[in-house]
Protein backbone atom coordinates (compact mmCIF):
# COMPACT_ATOMS: atom_id res chain seq x y z
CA UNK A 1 34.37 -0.20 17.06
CA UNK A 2 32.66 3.08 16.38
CA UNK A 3 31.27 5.36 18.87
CA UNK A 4 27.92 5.33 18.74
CA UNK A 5 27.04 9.16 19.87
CA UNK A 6 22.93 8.50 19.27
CA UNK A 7 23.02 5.96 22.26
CA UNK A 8 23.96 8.70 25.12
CA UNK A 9 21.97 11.14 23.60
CA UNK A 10 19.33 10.55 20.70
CA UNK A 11 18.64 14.26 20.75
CA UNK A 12 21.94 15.14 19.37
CA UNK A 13 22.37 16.31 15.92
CA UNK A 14 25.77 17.97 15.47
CA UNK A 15 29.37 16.26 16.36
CA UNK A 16 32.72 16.18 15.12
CA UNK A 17 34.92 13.24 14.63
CA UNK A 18 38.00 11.46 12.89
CA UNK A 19 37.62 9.43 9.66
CA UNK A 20 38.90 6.30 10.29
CA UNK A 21 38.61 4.68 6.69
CA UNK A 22 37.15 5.48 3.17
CA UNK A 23 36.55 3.24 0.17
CA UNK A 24 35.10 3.29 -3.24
CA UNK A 25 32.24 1.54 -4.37
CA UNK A 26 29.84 1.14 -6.89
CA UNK A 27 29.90 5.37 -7.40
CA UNK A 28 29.78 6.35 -3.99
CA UNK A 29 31.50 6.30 -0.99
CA UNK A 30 31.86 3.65 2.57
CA UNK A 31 33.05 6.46 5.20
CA UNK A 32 34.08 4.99 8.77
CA UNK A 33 34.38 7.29 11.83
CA UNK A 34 35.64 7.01 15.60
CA UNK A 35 32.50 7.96 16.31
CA UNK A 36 29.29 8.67 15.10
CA UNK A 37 25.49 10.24 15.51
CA UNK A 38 24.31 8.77 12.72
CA UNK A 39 22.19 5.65 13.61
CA UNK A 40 22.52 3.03 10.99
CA UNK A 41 19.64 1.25 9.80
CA UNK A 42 18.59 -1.65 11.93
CA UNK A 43 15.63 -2.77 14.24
CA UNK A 44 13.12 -1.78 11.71
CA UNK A 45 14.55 1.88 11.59
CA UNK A 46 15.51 3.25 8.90
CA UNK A 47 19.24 4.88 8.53
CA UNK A 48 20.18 8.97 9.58
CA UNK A 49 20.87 10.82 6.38
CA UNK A 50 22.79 14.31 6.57
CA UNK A 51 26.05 15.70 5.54
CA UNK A 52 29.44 14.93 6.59
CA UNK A 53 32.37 17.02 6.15
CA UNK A 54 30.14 18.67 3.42
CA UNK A 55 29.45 15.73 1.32
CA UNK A 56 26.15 14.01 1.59
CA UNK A 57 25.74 11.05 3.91
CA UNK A 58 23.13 8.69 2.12
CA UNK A 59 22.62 5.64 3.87
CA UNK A 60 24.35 4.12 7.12
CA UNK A 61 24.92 0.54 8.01
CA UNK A 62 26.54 -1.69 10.69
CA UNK A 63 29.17 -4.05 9.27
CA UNK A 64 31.95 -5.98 11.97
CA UNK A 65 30.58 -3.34 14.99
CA UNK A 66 31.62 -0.38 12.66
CA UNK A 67 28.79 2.00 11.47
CA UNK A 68 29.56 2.40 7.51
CA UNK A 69 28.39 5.86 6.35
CA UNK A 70 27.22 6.06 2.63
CA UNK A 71 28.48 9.29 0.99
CA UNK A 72 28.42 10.90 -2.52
CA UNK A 73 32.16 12.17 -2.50
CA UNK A 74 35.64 10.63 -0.52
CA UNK A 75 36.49 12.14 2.68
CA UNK A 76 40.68 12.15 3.57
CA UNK A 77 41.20 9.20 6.02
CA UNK A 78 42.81 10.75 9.16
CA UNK A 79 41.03 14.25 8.93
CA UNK A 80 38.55 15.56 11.60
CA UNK A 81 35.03 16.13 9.83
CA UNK A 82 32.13 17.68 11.56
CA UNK A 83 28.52 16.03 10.79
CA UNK A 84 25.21 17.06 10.88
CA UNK A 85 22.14 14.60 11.10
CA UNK A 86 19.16 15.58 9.06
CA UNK A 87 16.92 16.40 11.92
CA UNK A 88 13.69 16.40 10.39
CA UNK A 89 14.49 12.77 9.30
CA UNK A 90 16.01 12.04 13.12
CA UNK A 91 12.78 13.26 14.40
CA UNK A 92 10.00 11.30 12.27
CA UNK A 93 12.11 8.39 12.51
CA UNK A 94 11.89 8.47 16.42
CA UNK A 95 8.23 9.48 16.11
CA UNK A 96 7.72 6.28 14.42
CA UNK A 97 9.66 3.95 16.41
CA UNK A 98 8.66 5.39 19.77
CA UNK A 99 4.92 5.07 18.47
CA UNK A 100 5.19 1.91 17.49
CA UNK A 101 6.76 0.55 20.87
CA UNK A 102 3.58 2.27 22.63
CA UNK A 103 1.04 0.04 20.30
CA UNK A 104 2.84 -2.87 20.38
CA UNK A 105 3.39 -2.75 24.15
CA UNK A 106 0.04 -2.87 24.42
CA UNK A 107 -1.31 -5.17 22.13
CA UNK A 108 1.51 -7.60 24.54
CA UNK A 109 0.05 -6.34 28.15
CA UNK A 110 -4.08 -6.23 26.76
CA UNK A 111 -3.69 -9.48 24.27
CA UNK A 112 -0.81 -11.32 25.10
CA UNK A 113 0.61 -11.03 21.66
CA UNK A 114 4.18 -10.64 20.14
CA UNK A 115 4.91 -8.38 17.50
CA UNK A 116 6.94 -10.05 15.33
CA UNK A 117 7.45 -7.96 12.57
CA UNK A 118 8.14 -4.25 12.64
CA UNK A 119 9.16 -1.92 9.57
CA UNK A 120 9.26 1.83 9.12
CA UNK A 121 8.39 2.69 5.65
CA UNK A 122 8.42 5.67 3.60
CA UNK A 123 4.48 5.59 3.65
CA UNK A 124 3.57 3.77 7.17
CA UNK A 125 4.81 1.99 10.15
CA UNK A 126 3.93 -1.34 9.91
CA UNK A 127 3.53 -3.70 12.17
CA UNK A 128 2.98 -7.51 12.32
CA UNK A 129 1.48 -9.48 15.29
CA UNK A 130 1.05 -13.05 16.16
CA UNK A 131 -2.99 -13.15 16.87
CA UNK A 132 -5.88 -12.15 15.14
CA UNK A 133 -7.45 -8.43 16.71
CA UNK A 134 -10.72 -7.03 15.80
CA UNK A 135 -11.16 -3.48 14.61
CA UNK A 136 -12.76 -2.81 18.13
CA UNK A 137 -9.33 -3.87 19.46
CA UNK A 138 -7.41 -2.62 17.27
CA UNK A 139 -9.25 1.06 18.06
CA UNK A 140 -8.74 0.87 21.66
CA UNK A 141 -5.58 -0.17 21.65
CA UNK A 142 -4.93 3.34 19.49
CA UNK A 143 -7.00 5.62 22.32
CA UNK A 144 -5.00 4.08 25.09
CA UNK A 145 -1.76 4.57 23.12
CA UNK A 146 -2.73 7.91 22.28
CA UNK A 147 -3.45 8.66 26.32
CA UNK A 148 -0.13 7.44 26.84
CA UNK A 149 1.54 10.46 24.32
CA UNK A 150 -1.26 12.63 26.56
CA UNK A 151 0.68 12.01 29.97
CA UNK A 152 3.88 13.31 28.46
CA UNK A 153 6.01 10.46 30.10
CA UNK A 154 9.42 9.93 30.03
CA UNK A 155 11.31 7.31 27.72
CA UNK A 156 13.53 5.58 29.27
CA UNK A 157 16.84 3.98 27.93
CA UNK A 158 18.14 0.98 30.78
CA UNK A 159 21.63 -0.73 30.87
CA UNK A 160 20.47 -3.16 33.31
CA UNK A 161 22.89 -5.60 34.64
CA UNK A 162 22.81 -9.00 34.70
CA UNK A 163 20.57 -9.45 38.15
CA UNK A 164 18.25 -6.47 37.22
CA UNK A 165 17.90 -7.72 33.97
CA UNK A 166 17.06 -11.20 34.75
CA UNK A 167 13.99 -9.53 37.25
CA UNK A 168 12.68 -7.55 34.52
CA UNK A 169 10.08 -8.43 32.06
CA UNK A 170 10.69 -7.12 28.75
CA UNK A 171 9.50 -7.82 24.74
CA UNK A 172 12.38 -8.76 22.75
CA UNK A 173 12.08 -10.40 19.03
CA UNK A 174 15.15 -12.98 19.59
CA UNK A 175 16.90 -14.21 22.32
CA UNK A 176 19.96 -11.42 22.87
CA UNK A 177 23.44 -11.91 24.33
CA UNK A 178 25.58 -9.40 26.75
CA UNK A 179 24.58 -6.16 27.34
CA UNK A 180 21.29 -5.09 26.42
CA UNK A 181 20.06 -1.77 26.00
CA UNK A 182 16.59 -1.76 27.47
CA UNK A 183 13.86 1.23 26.18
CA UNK A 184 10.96 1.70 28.65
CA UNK A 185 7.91 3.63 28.70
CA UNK A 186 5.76 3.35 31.91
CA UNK A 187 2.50 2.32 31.21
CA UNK A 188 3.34 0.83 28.01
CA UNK A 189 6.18 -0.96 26.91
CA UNK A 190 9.64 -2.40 27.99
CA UNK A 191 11.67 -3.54 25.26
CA UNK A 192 14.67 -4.52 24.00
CA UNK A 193 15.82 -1.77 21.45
CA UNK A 194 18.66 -0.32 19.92
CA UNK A 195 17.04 2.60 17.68
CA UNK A 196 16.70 6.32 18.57
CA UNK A 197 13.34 7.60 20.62
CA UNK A 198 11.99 10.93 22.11
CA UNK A 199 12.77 12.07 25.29
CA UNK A 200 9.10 12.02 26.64
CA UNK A 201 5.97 10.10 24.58
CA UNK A 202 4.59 13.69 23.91
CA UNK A 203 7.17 14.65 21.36
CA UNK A 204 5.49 11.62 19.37
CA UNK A 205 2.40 13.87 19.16
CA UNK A 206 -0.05 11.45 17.66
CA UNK A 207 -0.45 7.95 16.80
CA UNK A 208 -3.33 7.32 13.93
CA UNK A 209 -3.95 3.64 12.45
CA UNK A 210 -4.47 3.25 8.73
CA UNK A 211 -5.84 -0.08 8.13
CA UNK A 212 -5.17 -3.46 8.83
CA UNK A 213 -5.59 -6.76 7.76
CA UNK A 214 -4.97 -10.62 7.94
CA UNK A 215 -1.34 -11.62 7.95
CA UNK A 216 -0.44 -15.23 7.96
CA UNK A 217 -1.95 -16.05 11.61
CA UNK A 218 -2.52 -12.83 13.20
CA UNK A 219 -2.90 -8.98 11.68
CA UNK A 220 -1.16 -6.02 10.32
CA UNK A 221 -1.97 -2.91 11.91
CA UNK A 222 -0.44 0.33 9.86
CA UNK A 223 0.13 3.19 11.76
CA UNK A 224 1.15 6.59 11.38
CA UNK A 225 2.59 9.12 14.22
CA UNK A 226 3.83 12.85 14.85
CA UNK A 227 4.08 14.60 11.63
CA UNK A 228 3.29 11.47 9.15
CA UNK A 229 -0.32 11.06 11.05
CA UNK A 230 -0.95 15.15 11.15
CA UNK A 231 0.05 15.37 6.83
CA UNK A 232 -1.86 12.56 6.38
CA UNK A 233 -5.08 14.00 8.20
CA UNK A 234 -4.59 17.12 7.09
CA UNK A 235 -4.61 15.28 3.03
CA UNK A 236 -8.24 13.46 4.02
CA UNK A 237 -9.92 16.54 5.18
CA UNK A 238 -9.03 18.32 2.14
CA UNK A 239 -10.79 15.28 0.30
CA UNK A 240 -13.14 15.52 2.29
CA UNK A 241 -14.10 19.02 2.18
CA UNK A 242 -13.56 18.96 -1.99
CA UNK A 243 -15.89 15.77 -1.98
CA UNK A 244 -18.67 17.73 0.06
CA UNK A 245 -18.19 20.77 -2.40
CA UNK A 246 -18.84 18.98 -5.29
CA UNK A 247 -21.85 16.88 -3.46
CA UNK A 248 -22.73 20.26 -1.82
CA UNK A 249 -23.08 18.68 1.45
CA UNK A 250 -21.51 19.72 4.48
CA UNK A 251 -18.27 17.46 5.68
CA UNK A 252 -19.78 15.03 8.14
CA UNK A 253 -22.27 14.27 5.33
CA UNK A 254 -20.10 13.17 2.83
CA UNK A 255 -20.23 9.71 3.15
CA UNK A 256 -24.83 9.46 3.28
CA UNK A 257 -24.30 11.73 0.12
CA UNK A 258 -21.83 9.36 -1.90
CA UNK A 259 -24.45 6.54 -0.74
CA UNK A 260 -27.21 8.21 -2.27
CA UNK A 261 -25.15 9.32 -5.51
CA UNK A 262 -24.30 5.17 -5.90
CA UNK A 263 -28.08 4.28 -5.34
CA UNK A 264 -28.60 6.81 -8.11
CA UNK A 265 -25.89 5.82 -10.51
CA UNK A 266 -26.66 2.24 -10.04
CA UNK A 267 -30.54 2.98 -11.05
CA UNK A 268 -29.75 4.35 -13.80
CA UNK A 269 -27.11 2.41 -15.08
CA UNK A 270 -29.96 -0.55 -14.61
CA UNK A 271 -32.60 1.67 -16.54
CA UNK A 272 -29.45 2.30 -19.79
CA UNK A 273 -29.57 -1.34 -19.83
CA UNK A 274 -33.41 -1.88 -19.75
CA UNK A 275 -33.27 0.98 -22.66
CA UNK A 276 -30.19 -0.88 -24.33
CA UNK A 277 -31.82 -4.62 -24.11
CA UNK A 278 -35.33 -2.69 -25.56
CA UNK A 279 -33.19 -1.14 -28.50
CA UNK A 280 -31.60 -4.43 -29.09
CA UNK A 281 -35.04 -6.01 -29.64
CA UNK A 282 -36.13 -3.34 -32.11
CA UNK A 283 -33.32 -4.15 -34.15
CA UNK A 284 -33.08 -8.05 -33.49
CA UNK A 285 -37.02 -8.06 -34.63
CA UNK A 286 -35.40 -7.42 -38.65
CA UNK A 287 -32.95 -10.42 -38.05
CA UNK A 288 -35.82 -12.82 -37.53
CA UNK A 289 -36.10 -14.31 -40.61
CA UNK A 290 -32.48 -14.97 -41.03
CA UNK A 291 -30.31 -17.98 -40.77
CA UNK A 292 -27.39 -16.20 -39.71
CA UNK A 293 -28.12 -13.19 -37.58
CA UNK A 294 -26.03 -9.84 -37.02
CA UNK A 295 -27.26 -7.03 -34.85
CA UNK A 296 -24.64 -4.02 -34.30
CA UNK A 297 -25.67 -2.17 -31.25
CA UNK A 298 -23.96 0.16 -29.07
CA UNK A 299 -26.54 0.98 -26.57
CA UNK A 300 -25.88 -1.98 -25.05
CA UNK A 301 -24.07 -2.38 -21.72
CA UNK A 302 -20.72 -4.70 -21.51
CA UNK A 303 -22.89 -7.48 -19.04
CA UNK A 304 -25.45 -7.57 -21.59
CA UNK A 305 -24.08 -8.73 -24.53
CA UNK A 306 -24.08 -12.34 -23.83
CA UNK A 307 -28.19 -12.12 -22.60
CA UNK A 308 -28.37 -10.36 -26.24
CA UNK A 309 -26.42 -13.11 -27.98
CA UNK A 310 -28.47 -16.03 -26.80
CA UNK A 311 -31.56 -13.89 -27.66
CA UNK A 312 -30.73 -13.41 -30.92
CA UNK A 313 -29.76 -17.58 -31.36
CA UNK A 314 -33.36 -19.03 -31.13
CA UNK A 315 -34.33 -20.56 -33.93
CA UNK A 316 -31.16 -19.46 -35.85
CA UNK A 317 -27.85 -21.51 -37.19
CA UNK A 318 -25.22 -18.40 -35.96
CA UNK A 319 -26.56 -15.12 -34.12
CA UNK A 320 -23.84 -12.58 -33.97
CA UNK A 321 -23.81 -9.07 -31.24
CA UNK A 322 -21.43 -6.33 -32.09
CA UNK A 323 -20.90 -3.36 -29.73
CA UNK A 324 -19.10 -0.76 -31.92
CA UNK A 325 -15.78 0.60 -30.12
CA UNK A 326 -13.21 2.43 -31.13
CA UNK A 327 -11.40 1.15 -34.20
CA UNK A 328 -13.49 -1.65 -34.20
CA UNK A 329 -16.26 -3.97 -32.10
CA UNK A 330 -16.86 -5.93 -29.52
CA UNK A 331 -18.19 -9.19 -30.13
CA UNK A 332 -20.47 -12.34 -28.89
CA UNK A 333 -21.19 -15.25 -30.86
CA UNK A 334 -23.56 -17.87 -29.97
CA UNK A 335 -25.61 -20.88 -31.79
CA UNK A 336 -27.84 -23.21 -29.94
CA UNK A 337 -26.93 -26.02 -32.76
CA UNK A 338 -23.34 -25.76 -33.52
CA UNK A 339 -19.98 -25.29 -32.32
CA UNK A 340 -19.23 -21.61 -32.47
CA UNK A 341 -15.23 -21.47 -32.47
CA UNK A 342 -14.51 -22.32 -35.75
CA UNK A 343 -16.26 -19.35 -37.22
CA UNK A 344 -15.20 -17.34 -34.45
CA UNK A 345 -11.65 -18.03 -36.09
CA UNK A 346 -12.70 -17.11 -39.41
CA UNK A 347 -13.72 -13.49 -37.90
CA UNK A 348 -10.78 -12.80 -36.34
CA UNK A 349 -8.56 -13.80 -39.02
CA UNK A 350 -10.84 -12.21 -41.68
CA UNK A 351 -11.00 -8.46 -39.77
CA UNK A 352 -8.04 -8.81 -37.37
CA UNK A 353 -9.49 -9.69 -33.91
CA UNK A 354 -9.15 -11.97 -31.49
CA UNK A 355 -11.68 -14.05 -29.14
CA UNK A 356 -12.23 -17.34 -27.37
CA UNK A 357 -15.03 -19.20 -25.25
CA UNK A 358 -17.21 -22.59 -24.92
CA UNK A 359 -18.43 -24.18 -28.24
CA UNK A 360 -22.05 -22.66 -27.70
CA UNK A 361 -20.97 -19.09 -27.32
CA UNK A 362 -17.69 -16.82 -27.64
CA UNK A 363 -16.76 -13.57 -26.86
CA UNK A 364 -13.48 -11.11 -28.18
CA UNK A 365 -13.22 -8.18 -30.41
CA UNK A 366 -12.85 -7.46 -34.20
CA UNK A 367 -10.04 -4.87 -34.93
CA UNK A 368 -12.89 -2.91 -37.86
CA UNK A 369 -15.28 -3.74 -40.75
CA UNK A 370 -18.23 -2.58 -41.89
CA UNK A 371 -21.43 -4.84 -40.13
CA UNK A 372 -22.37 -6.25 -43.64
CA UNK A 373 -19.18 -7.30 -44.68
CA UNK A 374 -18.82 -8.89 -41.64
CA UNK A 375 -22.30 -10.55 -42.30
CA UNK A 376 -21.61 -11.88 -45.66
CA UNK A 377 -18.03 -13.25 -44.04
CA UNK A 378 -20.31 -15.04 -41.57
CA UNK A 379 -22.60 -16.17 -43.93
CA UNK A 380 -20.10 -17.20 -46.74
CA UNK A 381 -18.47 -19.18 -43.45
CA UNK A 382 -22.02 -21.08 -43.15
């Protein structure tokens, strides 16, 4: 059974220690130790990378009690190797986890809920609870976690015994067997836990949520803490301050100008299509005469061209809408006295398109043609 250094003492990052078995696999490496600081990946915490000897340690698992360290070149079985855990990795990773026993010790003590799903991603910790929260809730329960990091109090790692375990109320996701390793924060949480935490909640420096939403029966609240939350602000303020740059407003007023820039894209948007629908008329006033009817027009906007269509088919056998576009048209086909689809076929086989709908009106594209070959194709068709 390996050693598992990281339990006594989560802050250390250097060790030395005897290689107790090496195998090839797949292109890498399955190093086993007496002992080890690297914490393999369990809990919802992701493994300790670093180096080992002076090859690479990749990943880490737990297989039969051992920890199995992933590495890009063999190490000689019965040598003494010293190892270095990647502390920048250590240290987010304990950010995270530490965090995330704060919020979820909370959400347990305020709501009564379990979390019951908990997983440290490369982007955000998330986390999944048992009982629907509001985003009132879910914002207070980040200022009192927050406070929590504020009071700079200790975490605690517990080997309780049997008694002193049986008094003591703790979160746990399963029912556990023998000794259990017991992380509590006062104030916040007690939980069962075998990852790797801070000392004291301040080292966690932050925790920030990122969204949520409805999962299954409850919610999933995505946090970020410690460095993660400050790159991550640090990223939106920049957006910020480039969004009020180009809307020349100041920072806090970004969000009244982009309303006002909407209000004044959708306005005119509405006023292209008035303009577009006008156009269409103009042109759709020469068609009126004729049995089959084709109007090309590319003034008019994509959520117009069936309005234009129908239009077009009073009073006529087959009223045809093209919207040139690149290498060809868009299309929309209507008749108020016949089924549409076959010569909708006839199109698309004729000028290589493609299209589909109901029988009194289809839509698709036409891969080129000139409009008036395409009108005596319809026509010929008729």
């Amino acid at each position: 059974m390996t050693i598992r250094l990281y339990d006594q003492d989560a802050s250390l990052l250097a060790f030395t220690a005897t290689v107790t078995g090496c195998e090839q696999k797949q292109g890498q490496y399955r190093v086993t130790l007496d002992r080890t600081a690297f914490f393999p990946e369990g809990g919802g915490q992701g493994a300790d990378h670093g180096t080992l000897g002076g090859v690479n340690v990749l990943d880490c698992h737990e297989v039969d009690g051992e920890v199995v360290h992933t590495t890009d070149a063999p190490l000689a079985v019965g040598g003494v190797v010293e190892g270095a855990v990647d502390a920048v990795r250590r240290l987010d990773m304990m950010q995270q986890h530490s965090g995330e026993h704060i919020f979820s010790g909370l959400v347990c003590s305020l709501f009564g809920y379990d979390n019951v799903g908990f997983h440290i991603g490369s982007e955000a910790v998330t986390m999944d609870f048992n009982g629907p929260l509001t985003e009132a809730d879910i914002r207070r329960v980040e200022g009192l976690a927050n406070e929590v990091i504020w009071r700079n109090v200790p975490v605690e790692t517990l080997l309780p015994g049997k008694d002193e375990l049986a008094a003591m109320h703790y979160r746990s996701k399963k029912a556990l067997e023998g000794t259990l390793r017991i992380v509590r924060i006062r104030g916040a949480d007690t939980c069962a836990c075998c990852g790797t935490h801070v000392a004291q909640t301040g080292a966690i420096g932050q925790i920030k949520v990122m969204g949520f939403q409805k999962y299954k029966s409850g919610v999933r609240v995505s946090v970020l803490c410690g460095r993660r939350a400050l790159e991550a602000e640090r990223m939106l303020l920049e957006q910020v301050h480039a969004s009020g740059a180009a809307l020349s407003c100041k920072h806090h007023e970004v969000a009244g100008a982009v309303a006002r820039v909407i209000a004044e894209r959708d306005h005119l948007r509405w006023q292209g299509e008035q303009l577009g629908l006008r156009l269409f008329d103009l042109l759709a006033e020469r068609e009126r005469d004729n049995d089959v009817r084709v109007v090309a027009c590319d003034a008019l906007a994509p959520g117009a061209v069936r309005k234009a269509a129908g239009k077009l088919s009073a009073g006529a056998k087959l009223a045809l809408v093209l919207v040139p576009r690149e290498g060809g048209y868009s299309f929309a086909l209507c008749s108020q006295t016949q089924d549409v689809r076959p010569a909708t076929g006839a199109l698309c086989a004729a000028f290589g398109g493609k299209g589909g709908g109901p029988a009194d009106m289809t839509q698709g594209v036409l891969g080129g043609g000139a409009v008036e070959e395409i009108r005596r194709a319809l026509e010929a068709f008729v």
